[in-house]
Each structure stands twice: as C-alpha cells, then as structure tokens.
PDB file of N, CA and C in Angstrom:
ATOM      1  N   UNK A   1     121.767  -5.118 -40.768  1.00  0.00           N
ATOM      2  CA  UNK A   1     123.056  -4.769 -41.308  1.00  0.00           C
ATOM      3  C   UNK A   1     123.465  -3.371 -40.838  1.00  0.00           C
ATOM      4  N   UNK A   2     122.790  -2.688 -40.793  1.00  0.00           N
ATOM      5  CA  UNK A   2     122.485  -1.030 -40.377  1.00  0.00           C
ATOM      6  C   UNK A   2     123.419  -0.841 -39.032  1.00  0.00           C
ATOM      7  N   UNK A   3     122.439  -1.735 -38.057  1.00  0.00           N
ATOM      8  CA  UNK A   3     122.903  -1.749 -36.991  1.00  0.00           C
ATOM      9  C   UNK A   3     124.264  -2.706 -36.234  1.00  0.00           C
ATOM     10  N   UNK A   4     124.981  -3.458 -37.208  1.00  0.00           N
ATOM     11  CA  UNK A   4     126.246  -4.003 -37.442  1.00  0.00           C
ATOM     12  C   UNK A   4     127.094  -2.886 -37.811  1.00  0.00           C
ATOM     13  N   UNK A   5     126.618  -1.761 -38.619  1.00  0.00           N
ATOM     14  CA  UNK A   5     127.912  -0.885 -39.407  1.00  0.00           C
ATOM     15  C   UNK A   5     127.720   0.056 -37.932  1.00  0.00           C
ATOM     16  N   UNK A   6     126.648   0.398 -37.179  1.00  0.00           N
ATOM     17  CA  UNK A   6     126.960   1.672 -36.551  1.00  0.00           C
ATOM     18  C   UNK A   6     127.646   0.668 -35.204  1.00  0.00           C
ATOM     19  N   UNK A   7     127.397  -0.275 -34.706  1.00  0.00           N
ATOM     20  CA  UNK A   7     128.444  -1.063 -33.746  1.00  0.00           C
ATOM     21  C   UNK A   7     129.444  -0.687 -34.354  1.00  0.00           C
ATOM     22  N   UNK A   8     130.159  -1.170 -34.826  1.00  0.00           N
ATOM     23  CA  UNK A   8     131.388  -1.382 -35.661  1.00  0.00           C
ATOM     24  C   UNK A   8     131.865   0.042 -35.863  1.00  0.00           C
ATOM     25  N   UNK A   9     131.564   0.885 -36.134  1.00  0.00           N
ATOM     26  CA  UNK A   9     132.026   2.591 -36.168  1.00  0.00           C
ATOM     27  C   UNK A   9     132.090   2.993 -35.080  1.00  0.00           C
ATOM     28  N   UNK A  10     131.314   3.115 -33.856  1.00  0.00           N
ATOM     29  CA  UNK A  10     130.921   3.321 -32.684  1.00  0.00           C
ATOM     30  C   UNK A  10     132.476   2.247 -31.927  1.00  0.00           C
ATOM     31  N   UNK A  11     132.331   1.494 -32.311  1.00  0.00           N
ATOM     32  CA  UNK A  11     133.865   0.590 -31.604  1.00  0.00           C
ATOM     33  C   UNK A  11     135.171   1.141 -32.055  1.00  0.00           C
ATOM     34  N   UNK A  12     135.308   1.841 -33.426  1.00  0.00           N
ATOM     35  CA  UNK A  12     136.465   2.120 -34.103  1.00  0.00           C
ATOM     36  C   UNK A  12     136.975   3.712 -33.434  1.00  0.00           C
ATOM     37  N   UNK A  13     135.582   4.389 -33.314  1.00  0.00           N
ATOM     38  CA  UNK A  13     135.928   5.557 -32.616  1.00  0.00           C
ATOM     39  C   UNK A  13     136.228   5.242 -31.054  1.00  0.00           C
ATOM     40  N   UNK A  14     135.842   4.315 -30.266  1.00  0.00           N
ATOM     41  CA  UNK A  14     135.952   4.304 -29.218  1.00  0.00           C
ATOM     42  C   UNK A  14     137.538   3.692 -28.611  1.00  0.00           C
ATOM     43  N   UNK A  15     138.334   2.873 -29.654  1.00  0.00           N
ATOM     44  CA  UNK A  15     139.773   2.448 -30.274  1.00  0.00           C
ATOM     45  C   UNK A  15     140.922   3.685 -30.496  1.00  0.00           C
ATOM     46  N   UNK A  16     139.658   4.570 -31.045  1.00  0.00           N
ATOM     47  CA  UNK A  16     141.188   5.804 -31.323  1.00  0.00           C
ATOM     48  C   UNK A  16     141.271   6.144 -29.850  1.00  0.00           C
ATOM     49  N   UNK A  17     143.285   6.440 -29.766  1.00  0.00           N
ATOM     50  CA  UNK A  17     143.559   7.105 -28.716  1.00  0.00           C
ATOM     51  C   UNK A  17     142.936   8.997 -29.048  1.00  0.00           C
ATOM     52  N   UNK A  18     142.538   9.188 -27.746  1.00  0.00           N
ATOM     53  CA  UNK A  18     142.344  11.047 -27.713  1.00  0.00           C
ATOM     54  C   UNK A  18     143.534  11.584 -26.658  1.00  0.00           C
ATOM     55  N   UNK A  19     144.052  12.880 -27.174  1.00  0.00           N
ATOM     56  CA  UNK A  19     144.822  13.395 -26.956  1.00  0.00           C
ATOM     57  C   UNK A  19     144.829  13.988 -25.715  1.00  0.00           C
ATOM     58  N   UNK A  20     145.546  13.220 -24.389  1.00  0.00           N
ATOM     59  CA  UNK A  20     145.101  13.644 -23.159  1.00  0.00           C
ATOM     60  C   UNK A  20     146.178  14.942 -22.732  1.00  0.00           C
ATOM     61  N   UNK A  21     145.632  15.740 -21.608  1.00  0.00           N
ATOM     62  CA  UNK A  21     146.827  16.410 -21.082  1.00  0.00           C
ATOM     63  C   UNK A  21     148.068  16.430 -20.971  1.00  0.00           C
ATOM     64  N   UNK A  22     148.517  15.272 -20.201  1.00  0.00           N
ATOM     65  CA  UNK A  22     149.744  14.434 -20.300  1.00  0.00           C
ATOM     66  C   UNK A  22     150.315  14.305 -21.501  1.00  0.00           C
ATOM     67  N   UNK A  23     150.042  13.877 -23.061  1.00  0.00           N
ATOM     68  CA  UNK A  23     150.672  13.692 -24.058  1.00  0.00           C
ATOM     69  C   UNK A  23     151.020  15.243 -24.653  1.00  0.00           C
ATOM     70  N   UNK A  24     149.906  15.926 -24.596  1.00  0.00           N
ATOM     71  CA  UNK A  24     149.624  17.506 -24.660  1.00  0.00           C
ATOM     72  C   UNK A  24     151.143  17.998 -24.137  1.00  0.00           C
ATOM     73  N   UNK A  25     151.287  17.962 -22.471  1.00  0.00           N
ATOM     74  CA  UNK A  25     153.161  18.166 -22.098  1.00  0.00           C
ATOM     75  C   UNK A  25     153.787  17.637 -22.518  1.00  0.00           C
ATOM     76  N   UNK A  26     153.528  16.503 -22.931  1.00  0.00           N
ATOM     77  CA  UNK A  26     155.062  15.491 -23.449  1.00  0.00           C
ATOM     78  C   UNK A  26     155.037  16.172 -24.747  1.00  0.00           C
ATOM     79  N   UNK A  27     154.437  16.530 -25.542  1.00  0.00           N
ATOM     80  CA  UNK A  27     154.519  17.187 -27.093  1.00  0.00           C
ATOM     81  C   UNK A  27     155.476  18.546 -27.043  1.00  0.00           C
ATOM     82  N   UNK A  28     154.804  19.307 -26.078  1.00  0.00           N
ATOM     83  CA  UNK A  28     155.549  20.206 -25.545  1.00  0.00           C
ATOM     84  C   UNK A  28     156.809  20.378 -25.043  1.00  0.00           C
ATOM     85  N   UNK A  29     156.644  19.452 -24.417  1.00  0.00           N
ATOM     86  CA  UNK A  29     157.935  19.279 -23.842  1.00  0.00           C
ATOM     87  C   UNK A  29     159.576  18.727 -24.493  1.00  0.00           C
ATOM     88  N   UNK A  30     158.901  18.351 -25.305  1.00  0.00           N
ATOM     89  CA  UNK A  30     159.398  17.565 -26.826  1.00  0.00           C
ATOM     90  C   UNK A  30     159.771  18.892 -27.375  1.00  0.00           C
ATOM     91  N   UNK A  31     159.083  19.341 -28.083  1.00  0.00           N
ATOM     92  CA  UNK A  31     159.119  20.704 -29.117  1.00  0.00           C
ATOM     93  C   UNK A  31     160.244  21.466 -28.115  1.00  0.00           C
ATOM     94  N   UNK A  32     159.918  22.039 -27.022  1.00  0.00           N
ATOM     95  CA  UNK A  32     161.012  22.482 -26.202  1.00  0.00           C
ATOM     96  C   UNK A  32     162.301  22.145 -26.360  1.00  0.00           C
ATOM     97  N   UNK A  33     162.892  20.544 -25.913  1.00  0.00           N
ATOM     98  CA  UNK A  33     163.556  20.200 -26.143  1.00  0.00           C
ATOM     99  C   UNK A  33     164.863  20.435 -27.629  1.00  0.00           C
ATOM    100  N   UNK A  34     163.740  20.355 -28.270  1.00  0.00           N
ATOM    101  CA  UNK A  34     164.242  20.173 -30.014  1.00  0.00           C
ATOM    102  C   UNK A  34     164.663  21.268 -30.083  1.00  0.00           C
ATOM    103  N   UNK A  35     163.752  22.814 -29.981  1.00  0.00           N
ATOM    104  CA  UNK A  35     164.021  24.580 -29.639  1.00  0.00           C
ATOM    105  C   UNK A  35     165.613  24.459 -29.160  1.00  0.00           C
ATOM    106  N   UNK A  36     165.801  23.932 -27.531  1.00  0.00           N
ATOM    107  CA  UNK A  36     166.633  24.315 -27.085  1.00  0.00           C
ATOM    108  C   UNK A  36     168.005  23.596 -27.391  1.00  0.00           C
ATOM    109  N   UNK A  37     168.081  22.377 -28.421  1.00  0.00           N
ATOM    110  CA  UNK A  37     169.042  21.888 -28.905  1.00  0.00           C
ATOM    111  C   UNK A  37     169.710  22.553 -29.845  1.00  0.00           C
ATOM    112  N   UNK A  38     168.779  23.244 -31.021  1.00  0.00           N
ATOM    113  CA  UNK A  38     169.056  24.061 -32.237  1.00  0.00           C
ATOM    114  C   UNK A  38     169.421  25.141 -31.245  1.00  0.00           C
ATOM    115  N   UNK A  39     169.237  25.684 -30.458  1.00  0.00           N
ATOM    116  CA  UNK A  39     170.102  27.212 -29.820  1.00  0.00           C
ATOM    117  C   UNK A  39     171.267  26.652 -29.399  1.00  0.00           C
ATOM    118  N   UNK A  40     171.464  25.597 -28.519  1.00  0.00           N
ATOM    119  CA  UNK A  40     172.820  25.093 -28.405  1.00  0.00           C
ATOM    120  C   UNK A  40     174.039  24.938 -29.831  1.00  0.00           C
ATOM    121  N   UNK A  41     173.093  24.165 -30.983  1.00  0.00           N
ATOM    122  CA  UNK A  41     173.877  23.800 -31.970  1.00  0.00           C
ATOM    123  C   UNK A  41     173.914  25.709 -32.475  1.00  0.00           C
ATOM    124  N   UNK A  42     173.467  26.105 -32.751  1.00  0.00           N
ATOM    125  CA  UNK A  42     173.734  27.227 -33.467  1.00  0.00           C
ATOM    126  C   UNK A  42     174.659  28.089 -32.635  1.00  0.00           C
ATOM    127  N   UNK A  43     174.407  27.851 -31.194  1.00  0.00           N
ATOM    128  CA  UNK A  43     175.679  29.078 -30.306  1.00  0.00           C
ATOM    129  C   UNK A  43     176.577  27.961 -30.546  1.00  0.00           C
ATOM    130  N   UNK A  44     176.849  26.767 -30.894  1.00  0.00           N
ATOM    131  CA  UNK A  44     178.054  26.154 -30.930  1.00  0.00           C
ATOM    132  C   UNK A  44     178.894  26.970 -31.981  1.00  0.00           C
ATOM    133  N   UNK A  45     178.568  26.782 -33.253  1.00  0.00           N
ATOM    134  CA  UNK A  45     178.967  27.105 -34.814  1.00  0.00           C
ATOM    135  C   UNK A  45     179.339  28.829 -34.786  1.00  0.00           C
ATOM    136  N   UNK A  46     178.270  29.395 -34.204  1.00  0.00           N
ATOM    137  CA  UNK A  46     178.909  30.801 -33.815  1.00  0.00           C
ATOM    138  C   UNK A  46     179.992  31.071 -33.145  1.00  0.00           C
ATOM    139  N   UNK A  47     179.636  30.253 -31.897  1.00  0.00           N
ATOM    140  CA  UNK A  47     181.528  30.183 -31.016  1.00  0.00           C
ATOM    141  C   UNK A  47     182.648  29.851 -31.812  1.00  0.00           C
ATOM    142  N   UNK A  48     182.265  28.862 -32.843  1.00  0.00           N
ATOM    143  CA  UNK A  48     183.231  28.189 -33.738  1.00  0.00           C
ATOM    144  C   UNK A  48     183.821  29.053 -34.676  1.00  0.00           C
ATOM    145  N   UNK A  49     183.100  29.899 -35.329  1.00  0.00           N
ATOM    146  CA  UNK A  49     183.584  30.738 -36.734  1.00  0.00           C
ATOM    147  C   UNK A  49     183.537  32.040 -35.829  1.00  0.00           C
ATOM    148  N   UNK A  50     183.737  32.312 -34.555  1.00  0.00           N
ATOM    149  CA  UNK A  50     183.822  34.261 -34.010  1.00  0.00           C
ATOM    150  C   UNK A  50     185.401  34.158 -34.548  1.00  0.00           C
ATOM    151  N   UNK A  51     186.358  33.245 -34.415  1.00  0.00           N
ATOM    152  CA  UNK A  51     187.563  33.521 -34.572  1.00  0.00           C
ATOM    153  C   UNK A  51     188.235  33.714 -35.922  1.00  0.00           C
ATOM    154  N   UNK A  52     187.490  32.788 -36.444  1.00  0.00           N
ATOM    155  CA  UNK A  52     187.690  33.288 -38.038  1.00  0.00           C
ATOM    156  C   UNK A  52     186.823  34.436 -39.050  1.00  0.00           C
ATOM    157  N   UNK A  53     186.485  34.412 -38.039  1.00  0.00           N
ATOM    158  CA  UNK A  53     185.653  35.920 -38.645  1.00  0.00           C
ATOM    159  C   UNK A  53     186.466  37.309 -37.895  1.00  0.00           C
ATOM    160  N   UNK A  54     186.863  36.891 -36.723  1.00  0.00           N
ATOM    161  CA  UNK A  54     187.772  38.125 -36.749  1.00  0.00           C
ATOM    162  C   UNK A  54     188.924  38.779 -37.247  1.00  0.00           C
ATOM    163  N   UNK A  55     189.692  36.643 -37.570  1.00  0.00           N
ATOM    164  CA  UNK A  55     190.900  37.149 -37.748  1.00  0.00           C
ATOM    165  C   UNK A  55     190.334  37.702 -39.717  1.00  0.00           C
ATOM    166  N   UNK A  56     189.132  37.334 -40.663  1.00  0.00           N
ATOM    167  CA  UNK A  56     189.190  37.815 -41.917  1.00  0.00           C
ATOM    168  C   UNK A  56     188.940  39.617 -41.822  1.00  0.00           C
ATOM    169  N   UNK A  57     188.223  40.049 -40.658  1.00  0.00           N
ATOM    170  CA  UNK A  57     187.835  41.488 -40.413  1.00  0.00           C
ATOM    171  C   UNK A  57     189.134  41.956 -40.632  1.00  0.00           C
ATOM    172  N   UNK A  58     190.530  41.160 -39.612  1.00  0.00           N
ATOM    173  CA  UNK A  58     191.501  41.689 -39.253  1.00  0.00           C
ATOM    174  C   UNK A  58     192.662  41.978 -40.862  1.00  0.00           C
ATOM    175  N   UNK A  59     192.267  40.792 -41.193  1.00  0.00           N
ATOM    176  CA  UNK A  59     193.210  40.661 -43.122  1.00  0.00           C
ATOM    177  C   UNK A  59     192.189  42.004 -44.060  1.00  0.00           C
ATOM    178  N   UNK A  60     190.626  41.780 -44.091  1.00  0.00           N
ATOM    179  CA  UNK A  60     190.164  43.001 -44.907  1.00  0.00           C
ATOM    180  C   UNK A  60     190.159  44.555 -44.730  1.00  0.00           C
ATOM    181  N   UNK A  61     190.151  44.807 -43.246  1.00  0.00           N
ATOM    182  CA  UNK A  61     190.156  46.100 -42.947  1.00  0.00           C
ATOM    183  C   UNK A  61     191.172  47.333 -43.496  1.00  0.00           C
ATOM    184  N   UNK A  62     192.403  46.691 -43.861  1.00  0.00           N
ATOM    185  CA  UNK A  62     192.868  46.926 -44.731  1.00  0.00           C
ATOM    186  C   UNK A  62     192.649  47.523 -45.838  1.00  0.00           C
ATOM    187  N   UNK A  63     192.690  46.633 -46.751  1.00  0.00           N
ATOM    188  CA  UNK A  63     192.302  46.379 -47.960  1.00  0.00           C
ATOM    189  C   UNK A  63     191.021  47.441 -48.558  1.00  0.00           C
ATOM    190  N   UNK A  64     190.026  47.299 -47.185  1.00  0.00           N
ATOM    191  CA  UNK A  64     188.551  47.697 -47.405  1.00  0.00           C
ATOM    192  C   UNK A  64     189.277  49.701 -47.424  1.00  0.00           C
ATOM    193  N   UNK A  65     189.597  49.874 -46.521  1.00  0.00           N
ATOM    194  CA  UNK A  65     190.377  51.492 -46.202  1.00  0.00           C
ATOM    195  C   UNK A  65     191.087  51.639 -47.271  1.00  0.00           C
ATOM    196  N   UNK A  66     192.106  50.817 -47.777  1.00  0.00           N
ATOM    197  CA  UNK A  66     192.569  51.353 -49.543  1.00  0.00           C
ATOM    198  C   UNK A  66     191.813  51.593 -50.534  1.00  0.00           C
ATOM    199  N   UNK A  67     190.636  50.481 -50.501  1.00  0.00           N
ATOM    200  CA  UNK A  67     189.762  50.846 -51.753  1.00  0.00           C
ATOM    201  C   UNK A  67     188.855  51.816 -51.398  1.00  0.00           C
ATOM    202  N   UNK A  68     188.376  52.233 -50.247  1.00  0.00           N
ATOM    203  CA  UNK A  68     187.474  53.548 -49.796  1.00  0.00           C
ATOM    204  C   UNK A  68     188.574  54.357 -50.006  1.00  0.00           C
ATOM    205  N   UNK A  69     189.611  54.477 -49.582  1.00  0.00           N
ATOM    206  CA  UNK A  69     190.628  56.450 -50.337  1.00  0.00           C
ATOM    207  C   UNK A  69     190.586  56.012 -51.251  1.00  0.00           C
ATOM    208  N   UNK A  70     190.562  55.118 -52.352  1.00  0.00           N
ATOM    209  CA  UNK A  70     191.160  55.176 -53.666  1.00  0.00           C
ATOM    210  C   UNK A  70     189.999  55.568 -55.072  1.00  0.00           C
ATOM    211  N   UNK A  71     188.667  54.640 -54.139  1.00  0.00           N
ATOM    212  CA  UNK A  71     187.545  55.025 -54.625  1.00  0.00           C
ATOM    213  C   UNK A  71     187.054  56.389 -54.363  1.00  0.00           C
ATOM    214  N   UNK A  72     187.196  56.966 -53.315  1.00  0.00           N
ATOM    215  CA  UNK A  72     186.496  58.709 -53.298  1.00  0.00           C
ATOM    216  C   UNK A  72     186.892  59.529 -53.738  1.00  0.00           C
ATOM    217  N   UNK A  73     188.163  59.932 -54.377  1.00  0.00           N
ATOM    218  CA  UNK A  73     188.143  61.287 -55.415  1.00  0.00           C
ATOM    219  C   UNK A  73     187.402  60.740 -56.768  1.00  0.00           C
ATOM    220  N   UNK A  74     187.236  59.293 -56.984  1.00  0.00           N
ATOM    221  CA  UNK A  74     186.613  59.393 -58.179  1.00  0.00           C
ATOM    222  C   UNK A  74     185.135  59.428 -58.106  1.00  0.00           C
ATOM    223  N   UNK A  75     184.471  59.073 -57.110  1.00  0.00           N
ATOM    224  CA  UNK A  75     183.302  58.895 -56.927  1.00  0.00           C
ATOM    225  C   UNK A  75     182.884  60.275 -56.525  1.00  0.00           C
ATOM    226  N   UNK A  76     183.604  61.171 -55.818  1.00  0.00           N
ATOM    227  CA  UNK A  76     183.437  62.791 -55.958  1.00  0.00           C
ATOM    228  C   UNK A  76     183.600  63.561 -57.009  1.00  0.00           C
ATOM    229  N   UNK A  77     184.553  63.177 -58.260  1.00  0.00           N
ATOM    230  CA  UNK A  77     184.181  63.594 -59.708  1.00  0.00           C
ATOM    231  C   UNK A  77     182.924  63.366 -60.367  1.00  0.00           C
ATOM    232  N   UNK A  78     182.811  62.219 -60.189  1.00  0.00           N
ATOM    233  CA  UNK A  78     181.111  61.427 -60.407  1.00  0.00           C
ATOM    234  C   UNK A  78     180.044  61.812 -59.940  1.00  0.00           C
ATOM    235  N   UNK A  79     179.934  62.761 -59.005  1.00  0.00           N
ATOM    236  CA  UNK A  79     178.862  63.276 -58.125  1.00  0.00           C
ATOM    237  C   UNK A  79     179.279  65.013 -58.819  1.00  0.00           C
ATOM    238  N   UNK A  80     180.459  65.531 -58.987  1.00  0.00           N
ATOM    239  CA  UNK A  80     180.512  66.688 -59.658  1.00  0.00           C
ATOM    240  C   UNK A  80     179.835  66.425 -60.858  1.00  0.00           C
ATOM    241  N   UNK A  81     180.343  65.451 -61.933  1.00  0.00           N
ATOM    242  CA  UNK A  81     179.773  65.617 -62.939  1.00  0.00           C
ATOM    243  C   UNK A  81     178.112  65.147 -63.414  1.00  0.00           C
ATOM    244  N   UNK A  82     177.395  64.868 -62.376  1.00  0.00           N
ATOM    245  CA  UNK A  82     175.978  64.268 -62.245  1.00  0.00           C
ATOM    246  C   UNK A  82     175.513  65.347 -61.687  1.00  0.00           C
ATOM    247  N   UNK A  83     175.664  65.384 -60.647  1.00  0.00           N
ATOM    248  CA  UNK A  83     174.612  66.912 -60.050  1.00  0.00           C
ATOM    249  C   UNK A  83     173.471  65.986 -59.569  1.00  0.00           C
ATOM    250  N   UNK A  84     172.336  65.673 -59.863  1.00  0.00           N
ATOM    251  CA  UNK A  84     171.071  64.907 -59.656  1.00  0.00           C
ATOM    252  C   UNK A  84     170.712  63.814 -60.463  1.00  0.00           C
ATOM    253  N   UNK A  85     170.637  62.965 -59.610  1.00  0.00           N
ATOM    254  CA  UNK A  85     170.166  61.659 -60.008  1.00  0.00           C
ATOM    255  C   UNK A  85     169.291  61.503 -60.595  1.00  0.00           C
ATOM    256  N   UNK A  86     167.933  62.566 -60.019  1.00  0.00           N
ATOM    257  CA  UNK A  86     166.666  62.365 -60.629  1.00  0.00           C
ATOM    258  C   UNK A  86     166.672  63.046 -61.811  1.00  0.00           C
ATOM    259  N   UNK A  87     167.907  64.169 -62.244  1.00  0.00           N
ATOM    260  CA  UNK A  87     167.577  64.127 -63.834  1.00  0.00           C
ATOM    261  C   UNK A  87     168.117  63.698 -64.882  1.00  0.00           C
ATOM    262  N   UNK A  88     168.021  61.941 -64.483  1.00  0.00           N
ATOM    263  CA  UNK A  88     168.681  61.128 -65.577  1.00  0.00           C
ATOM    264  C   UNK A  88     167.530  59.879 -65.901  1.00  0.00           C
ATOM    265  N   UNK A  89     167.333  59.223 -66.734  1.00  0.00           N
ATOM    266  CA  UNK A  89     167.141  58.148 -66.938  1.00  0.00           C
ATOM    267  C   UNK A  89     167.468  56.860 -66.308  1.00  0.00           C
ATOM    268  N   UNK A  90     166.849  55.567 -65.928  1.00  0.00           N
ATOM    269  CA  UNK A  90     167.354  54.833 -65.523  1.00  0.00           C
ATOM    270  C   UNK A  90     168.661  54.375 -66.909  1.00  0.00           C
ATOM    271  N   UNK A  91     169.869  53.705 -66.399  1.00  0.00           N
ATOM    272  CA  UNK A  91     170.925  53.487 -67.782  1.00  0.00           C
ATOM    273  C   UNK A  91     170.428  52.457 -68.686  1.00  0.00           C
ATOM    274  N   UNK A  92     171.010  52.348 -69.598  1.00  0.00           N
ATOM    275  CA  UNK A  92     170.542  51.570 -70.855  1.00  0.00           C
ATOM    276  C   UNK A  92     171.803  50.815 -71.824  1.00  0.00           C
ATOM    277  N   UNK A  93     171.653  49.666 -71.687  1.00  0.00           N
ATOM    278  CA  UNK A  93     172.784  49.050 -72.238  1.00  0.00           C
ATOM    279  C   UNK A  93     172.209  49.098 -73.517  1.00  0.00           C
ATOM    280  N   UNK A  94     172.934  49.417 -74.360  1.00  0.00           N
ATOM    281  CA  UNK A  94     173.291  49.227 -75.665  1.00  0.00           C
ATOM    282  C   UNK A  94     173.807  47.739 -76.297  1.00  0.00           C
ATOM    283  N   UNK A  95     173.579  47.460 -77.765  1.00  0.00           N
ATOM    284  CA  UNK A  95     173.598  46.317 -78.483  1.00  0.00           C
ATOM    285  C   UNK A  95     175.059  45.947 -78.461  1.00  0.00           C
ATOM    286  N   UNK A  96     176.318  47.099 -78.451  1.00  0.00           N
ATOM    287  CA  UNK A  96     177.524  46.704 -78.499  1.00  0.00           C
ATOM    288  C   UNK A  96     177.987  46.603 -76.927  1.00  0.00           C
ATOM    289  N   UNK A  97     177.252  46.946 -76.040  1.00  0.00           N
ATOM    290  CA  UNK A  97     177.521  46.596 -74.201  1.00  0.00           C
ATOM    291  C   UNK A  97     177.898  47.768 -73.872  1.00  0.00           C
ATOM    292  N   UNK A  98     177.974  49.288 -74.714  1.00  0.00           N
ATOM    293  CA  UNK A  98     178.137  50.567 -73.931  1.00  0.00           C
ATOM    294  C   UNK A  98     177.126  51.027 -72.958  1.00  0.00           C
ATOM    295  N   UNK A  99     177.594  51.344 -71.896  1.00  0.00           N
ATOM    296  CA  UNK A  99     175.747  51.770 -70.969  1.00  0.00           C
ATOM    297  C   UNK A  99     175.434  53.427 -70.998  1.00  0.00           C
ATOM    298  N   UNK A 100     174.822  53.833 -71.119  1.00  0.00           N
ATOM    299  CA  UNK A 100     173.991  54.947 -71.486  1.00  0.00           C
ATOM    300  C   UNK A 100     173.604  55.713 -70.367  1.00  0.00           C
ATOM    301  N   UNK A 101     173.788  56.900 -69.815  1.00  0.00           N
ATOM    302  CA  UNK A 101     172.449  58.249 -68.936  1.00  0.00           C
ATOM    303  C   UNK A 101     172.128  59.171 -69.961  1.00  0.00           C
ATOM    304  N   UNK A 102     170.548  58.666 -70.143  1.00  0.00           N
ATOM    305  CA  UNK A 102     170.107  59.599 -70.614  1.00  0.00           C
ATOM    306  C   UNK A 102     169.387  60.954 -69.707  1.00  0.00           C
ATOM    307  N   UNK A 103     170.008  62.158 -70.099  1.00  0.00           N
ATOM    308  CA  UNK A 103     169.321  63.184 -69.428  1.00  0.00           C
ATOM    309  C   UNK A 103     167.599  63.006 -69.938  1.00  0.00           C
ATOM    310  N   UNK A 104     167.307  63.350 -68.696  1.00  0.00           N
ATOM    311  CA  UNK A 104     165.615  63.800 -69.143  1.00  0.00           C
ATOM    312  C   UNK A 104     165.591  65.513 -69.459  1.00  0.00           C
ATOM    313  N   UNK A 105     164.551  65.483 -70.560  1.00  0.00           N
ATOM    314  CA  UNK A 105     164.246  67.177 -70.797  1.00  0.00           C
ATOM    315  C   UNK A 105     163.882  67.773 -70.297  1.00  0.00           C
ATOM    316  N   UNK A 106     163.642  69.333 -70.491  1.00  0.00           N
ATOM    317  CA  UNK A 106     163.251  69.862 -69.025  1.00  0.00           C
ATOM    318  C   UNK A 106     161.747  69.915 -69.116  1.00  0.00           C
ATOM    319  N   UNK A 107     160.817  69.382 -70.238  1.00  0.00           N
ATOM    320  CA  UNK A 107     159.385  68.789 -70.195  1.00  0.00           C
ATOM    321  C   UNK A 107     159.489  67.942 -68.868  1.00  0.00           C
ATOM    322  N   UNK A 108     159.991  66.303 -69.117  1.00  0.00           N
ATOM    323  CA  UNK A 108     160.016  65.870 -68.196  1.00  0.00           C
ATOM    324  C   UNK A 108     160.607  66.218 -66.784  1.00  0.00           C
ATOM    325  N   UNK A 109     161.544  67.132 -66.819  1.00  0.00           N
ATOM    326  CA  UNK A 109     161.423  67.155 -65.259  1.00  0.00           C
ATOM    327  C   UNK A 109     160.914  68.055 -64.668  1.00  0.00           C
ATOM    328  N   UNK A 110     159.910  68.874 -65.567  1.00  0.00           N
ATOM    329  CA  UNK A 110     158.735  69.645 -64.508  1.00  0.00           C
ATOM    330  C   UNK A 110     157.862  68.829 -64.150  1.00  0.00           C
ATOM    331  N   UNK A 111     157.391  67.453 -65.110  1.00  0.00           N
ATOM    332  CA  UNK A 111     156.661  66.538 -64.828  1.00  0.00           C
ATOM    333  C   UNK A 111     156.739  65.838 -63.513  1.00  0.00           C
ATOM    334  N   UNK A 112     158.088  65.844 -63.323  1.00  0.00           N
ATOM    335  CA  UNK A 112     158.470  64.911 -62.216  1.00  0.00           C
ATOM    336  C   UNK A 112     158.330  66.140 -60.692  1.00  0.00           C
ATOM    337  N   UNK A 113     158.411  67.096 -60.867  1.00  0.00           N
ATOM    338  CA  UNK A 113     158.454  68.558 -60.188  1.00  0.00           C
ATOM    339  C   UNK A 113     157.058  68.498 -59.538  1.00  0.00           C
ATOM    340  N   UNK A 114     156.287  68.330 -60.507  1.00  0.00           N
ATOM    341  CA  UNK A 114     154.708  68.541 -60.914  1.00  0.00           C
ATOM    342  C   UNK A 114     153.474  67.513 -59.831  1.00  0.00           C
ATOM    343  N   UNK A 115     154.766  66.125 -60.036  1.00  0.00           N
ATOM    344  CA  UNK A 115     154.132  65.447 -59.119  1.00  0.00           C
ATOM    345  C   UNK A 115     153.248  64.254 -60.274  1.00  0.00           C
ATOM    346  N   UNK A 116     154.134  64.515 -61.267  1.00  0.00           N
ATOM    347  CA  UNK A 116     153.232  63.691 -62.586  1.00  0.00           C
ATOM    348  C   UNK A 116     154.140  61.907 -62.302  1.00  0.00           C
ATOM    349  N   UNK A 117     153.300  60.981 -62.878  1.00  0.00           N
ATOM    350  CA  UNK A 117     153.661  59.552 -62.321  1.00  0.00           C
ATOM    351  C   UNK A 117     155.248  59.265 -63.062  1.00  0.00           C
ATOM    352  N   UNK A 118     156.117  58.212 -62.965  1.00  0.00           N
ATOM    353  CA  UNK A 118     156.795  58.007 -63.353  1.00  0.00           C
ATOM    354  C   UNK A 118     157.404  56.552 -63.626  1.00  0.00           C
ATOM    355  N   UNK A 119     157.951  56.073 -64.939  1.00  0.00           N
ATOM    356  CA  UNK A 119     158.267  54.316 -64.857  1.00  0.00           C
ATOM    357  C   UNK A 119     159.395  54.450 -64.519  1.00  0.00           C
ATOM    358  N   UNK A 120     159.465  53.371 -63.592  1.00  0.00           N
ATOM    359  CA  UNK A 120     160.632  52.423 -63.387  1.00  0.00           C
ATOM    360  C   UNK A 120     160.931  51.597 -63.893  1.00  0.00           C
TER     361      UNK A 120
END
C-alpha cells in the first residue's frame, strides 16, 4: 500500500506544471502591459480635467486675493494681540461652545524655557 501512495504522489508532482522561463516573460510581460495601460488611462483623465482645472484656478484666483486682503489686517491684529503661541494653552471648548486661550504662568513657561516635557 506504502508503495502505491508514494507512486501516486511521485505522479501528482510530476503532473504539476513548473514555472519555466518563457511563462516567467509572459508574466512579465503581462504585468508590463497592465503598468503601461494605467499610465495611458491616467495621462488620459489628466489631459481631460487640465482644462477644467484651469478654467476653476481662473474663476478662484479672484476670490482667493479678496479673501487674503480681507483676511490680513485681521489676522495681523491677531498676531498683535497673541505675541507667542507657545505662551498659551492648547484652546478649550467650553460646555456652552465658547473656545478658550488659556495663558500659561510664568511657572510654566520657564518650564517650557527649561527644557521640562510638555502635553499635547
């Protein structure tokens, strides 16, 4: 019986295909293929949307230049009235949705001076 099962295994391995050179390129050559289709499809879709992406640059640029002057004298009050970032607290919303900077004391910010650890 012994020598029925190792025939019989010995035939099953000798049945499987092994992976010759030739299939080795065709795999390759395959994978290649597939690579260089997705670069085609993707420079397609790019060619496709450059124009609508210019003409939205062309509608926001605008828009984007009003809200940059309109935003910087206030965001330069905001930087007058802060001074340093690092001597505040991360903010803290409150139970009624007001948000909070808490100054740190000047304990803590020799700590931070000091080189002492800090949470985020």
């Amino acid at each position: 019986m012994t020598r029925i099962t190792a025939i019989l295994f010995a035939a099953a391995l000798a049945a499987v295909p092994t992976a010759t050179p030739a299939q080795d390129s065709e795999v390759k050559d395959g994978f290649n293929l597939i690579e260089e289709g997705a670069k085609l499809l993707l420079k397609g879709l790019a060619d496709e949307m450059q124009p609508m992406m210019e003409d939205l640059a062309t509608e926001m640029e605008p828009k984007l230049r009003a809200f940059a002057e309109e935003m910087a004298p206030m965001l330069e009050r905001f930087s007058d009235l802060v001074d340093d970032l690092d001597a505040y607290h991360p903010p803290e919303r409150l139970p009624n949705g007001d948000i909070i900077l808490r100054r740190k004391t000047p304990q803590e910010m020799e700590e931070v001076e000091e080189g002492g650890k800090i949470d985020i």
